[in-house]
N, C-alpha and C. Protein backbone atom coordinates (compact mmCIF):
# COMPACT_ATOMS: atom_id res chain seq x y z
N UNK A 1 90.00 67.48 133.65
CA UNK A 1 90.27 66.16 134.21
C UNK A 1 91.28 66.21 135.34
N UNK A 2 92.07 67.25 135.40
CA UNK A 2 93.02 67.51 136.25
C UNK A 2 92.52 67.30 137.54
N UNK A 3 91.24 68.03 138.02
CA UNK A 3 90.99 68.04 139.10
C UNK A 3 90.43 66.47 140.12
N UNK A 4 90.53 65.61 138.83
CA UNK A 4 90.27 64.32 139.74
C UNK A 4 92.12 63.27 140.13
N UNK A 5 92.47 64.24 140.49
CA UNK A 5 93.88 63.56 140.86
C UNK A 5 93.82 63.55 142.45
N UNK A 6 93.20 62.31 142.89
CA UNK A 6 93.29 61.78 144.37
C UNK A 6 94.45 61.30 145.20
N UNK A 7 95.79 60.80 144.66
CA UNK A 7 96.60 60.40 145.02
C UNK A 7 98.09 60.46 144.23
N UNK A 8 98.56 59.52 144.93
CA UNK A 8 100.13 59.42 144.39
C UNK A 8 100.80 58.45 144.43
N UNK A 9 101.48 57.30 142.93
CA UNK A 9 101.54 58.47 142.05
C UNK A 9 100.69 58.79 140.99
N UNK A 10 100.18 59.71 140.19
CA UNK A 10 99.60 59.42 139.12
C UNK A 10 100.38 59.92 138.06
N UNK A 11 99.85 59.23 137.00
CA UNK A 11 100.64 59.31 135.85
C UNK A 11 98.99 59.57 134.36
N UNK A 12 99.79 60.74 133.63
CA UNK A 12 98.33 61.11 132.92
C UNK A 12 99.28 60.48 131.45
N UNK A 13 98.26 60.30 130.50
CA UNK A 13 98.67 60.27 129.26
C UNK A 13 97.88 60.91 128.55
N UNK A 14 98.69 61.82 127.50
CA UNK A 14 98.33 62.80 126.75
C UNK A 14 98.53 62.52 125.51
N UNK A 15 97.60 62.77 124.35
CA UNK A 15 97.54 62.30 123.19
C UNK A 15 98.69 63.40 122.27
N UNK A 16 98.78 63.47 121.06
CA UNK A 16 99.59 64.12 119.99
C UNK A 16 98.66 65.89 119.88
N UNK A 17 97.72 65.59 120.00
CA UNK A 17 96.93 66.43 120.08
C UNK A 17 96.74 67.26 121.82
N UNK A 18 97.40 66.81 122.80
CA UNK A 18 97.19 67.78 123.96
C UNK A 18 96.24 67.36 124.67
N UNK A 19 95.35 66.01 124.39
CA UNK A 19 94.42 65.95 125.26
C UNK A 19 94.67 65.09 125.91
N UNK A 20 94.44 65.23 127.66
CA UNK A 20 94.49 63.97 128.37
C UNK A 20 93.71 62.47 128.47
N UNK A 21 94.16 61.85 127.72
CA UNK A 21 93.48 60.40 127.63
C UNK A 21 93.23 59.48 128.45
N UNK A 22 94.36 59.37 129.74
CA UNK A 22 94.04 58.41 130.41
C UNK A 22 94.59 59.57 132.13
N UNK A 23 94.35 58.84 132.88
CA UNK A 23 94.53 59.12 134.19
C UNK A 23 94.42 57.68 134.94
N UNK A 24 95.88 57.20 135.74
CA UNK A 24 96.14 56.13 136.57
C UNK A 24 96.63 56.79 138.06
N UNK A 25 96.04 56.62 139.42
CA UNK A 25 96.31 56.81 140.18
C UNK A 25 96.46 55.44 141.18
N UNK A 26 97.88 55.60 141.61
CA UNK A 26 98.15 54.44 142.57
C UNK A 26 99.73 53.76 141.78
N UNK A 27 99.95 52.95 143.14
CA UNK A 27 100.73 52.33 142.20
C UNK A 27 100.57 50.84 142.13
N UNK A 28 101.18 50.39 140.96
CA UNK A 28 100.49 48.87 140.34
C UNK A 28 102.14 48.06 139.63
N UNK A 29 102.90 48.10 140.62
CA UNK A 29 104.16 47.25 140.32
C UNK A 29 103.87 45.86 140.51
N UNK A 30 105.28 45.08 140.28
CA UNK A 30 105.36 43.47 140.19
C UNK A 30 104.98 42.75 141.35
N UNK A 31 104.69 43.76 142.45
CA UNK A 31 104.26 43.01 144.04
C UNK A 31 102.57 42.33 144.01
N UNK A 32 101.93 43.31 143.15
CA UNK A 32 100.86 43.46 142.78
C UNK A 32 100.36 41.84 141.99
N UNK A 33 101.38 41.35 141.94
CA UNK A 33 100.85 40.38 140.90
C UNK A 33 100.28 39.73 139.97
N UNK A 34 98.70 39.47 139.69
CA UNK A 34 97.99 39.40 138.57
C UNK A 34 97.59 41.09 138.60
N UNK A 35 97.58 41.63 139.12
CA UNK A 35 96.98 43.15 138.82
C UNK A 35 98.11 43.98 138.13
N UNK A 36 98.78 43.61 138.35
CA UNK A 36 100.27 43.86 137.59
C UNK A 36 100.02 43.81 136.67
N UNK A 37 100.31 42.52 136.22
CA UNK A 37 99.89 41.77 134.93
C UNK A 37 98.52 42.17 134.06
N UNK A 38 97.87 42.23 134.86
CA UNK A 38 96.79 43.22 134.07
C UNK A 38 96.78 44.68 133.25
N UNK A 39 97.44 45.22 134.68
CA UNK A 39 97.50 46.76 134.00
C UNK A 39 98.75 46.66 133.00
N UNK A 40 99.63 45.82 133.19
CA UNK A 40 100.72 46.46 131.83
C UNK A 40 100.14 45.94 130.75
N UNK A 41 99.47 44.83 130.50
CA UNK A 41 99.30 44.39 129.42
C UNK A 41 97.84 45.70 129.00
N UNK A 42 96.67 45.97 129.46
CA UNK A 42 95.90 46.96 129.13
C UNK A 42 96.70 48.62 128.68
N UNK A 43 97.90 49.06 129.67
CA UNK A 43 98.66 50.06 129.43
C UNK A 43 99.35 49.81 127.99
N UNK A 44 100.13 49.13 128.06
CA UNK A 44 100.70 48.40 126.66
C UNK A 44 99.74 48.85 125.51
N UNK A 45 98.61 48.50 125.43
CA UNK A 45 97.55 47.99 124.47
C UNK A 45 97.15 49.37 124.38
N UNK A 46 97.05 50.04 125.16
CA UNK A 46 96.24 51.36 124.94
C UNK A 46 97.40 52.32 124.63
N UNK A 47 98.66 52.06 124.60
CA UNK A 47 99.30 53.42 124.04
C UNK A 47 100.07 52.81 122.64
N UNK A 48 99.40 51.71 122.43
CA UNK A 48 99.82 51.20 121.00
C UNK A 48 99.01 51.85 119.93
N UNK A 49 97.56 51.54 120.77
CA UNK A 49 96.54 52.16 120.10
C UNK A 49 96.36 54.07 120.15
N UNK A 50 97.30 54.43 120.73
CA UNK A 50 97.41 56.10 120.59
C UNK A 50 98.35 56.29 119.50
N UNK A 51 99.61 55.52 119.61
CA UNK A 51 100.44 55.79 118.45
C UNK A 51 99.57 55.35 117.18
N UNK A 52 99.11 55.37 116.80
CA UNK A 52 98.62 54.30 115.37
C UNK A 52 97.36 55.64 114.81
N UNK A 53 97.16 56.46 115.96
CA UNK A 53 96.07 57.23 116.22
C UNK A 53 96.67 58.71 115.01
C-alpha cells in the first residue's frame, strides 16, 4: 500500500497487528470547513472502531 503515497501530508494508520488500514493524503484542517467536519468525525469513528478490534 505504501506505494500509493501521492502527496503531502499523509498520514497511514496501522492496526495492533502491523497492518496498514487506512491511508489519508492531503491536508483537511478547520479552513476546510464542512470537509473538516467530515473527515474528523469519519477519522474519529474509524479508530474507535480499531481499538475495540
Amino acid at each position: 500500500m505504501l506505494n500509493k503515497i501521492t502527496g503531502y501530508p499523509t498520514t497511514l494508520i496501522i492496526d495492533k497487528h502491523g497492518k496498514v488500514r487506512k491511508i489519508h493524503t492531503g491536508f483537511m484542517g478547520p479552513a476546510t470547513g464542512k470537509y473538516y467536519d467530515a473527515f474528523t468525525s469519519e477519522f474519529e469513528h474509524f479508530l474507535q472502531m480499531l481499538l475495540k478490534e
